[in-house]
Protein backbone atom coordinates (compact mmCIF):
# COMPACT_ATOMS: atom_id res chain seq x y z
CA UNK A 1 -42.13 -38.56 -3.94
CA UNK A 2 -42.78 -34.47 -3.85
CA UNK A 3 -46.20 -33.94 -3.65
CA UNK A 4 -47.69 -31.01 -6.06
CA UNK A 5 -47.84 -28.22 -3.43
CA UNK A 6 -43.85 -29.03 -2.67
CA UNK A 7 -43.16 -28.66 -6.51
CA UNK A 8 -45.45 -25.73 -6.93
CA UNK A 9 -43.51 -23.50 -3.97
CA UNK A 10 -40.04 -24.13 -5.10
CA UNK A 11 -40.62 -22.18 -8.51
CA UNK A 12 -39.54 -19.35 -8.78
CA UNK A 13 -42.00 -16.12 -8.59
CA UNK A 14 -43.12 -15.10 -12.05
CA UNK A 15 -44.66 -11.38 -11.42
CA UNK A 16 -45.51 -9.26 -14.17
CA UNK A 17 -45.28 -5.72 -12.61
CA UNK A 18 -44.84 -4.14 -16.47
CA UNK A 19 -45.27 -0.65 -15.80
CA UNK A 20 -47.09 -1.13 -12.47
CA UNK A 21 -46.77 1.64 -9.75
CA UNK A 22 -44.55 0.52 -6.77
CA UNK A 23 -43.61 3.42 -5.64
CA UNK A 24 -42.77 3.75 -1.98
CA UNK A 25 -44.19 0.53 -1.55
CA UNK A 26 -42.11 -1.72 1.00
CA UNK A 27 -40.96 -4.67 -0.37
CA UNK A 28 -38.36 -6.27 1.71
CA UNK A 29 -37.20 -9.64 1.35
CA UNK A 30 -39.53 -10.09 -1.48
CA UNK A 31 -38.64 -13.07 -4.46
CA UNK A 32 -38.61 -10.88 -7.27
CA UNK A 33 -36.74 -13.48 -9.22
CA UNK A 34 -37.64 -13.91 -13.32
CA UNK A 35 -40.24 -10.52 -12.51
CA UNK A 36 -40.90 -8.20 -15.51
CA UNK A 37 -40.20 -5.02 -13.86
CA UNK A 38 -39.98 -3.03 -17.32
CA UNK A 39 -40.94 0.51 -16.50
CA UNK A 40 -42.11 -0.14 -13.10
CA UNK A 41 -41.97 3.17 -11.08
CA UNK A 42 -40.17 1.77 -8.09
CA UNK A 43 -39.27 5.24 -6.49
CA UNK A 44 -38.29 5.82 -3.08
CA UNK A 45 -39.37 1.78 -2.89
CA UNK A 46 -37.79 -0.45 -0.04
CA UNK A 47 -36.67 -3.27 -2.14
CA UNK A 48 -34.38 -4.55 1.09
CA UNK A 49 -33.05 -7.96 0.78
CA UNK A 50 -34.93 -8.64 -2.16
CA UNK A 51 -34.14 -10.68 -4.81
CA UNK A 52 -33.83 -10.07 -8.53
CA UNK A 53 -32.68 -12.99 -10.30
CA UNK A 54 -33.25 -13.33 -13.81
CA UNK A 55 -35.57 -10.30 -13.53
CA UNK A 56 -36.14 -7.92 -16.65
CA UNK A 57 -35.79 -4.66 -14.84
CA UNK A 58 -35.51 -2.27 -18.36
CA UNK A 59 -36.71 1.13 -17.89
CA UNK A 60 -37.59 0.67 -14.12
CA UNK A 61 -37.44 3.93 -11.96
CA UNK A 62 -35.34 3.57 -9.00
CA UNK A 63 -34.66 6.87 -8.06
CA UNK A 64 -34.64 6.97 -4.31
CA UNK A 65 -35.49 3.46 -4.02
CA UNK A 66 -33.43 1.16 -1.29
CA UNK A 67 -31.45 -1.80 -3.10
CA UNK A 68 -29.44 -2.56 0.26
CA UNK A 69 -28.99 -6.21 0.83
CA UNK A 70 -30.79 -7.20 -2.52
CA UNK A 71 -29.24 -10.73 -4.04
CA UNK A 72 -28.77 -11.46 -7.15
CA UNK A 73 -28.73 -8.08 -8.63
CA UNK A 74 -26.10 -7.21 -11.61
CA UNK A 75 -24.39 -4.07 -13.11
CA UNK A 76 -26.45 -5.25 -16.76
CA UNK A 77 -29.79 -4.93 -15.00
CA UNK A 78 -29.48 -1.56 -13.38
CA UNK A 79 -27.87 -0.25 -16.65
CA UNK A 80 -31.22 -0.77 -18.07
CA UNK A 81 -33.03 1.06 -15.14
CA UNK A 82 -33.28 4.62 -14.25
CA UNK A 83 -31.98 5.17 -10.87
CA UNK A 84 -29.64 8.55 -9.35
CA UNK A 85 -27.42 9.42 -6.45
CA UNK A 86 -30.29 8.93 -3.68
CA UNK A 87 -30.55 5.12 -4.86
CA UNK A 88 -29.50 2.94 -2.14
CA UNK A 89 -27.18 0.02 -4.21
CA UNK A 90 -26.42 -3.34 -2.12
CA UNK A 91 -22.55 -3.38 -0.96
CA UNK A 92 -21.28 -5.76 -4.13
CA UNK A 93 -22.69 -3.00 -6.67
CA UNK A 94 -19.56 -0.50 -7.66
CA UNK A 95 -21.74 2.48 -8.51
CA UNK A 96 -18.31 3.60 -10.58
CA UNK A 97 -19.22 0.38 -13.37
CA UNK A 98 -22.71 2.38 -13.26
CA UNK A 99 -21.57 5.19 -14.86
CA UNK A 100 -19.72 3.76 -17.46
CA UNK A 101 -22.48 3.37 -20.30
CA UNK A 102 -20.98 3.13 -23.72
CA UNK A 103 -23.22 3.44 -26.49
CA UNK A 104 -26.86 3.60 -24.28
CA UNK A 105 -28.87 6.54 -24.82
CA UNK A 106 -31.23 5.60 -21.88
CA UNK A 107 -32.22 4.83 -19.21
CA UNK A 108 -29.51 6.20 -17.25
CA UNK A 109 -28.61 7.61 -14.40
CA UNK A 110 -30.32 11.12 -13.43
């Protein structure tokens, strides 16, 4: 039998950084999974290894910010950020899907 505190640490993070300031803050390896990032200003952020499962990342500002490594990140959730040619995208991400955005007026890529 799993005792509470076993139960309680494998859920997954719930953060609610809604608009929050993050930028430049250095957030490697973090478990950013099911986070509400909407409108989070994330620039020049080290989001390293982090992981973004699930999270709601529309209208975040990446600009600058380093994605490398990150898991679980998808082509839907950074077409609903704001991010541009300094933002460091982890190896599986084809920046080309990126700039393929049909019928979106924003965010988009600066």
């Amino acid at each position: 039998m799993s005792s509470v505190l076993e139960r309680r640490t494998s859920l997954p993070h719930r953060f609610h950084f809604e608009g929050t300031v993050l930028r430049t803050l250095d957030l490697t390896g973090v478990n950013l999974s099911y986070a509400n990032l909407k409108r989070a200003d994330a620039r020049d952020a080290i989001l390293v290894r982090a992981n973004f499962a699930d999270a709601d990342m529309a209208g975040m500002d990446l600009r600058g910010a380093d994605l490398t490594g990150a898991r679980n990140l998808t082509v839907e959730q950074l077409l609903g950020a704001i991010f541009d040619e300094s933002t460091r995208l982890p190896a599986y991400i084809d920046r080309a899907r990126l700039s393929v955005r049909v019928g979106i007026s924003e965010p988009s890529i600066i």
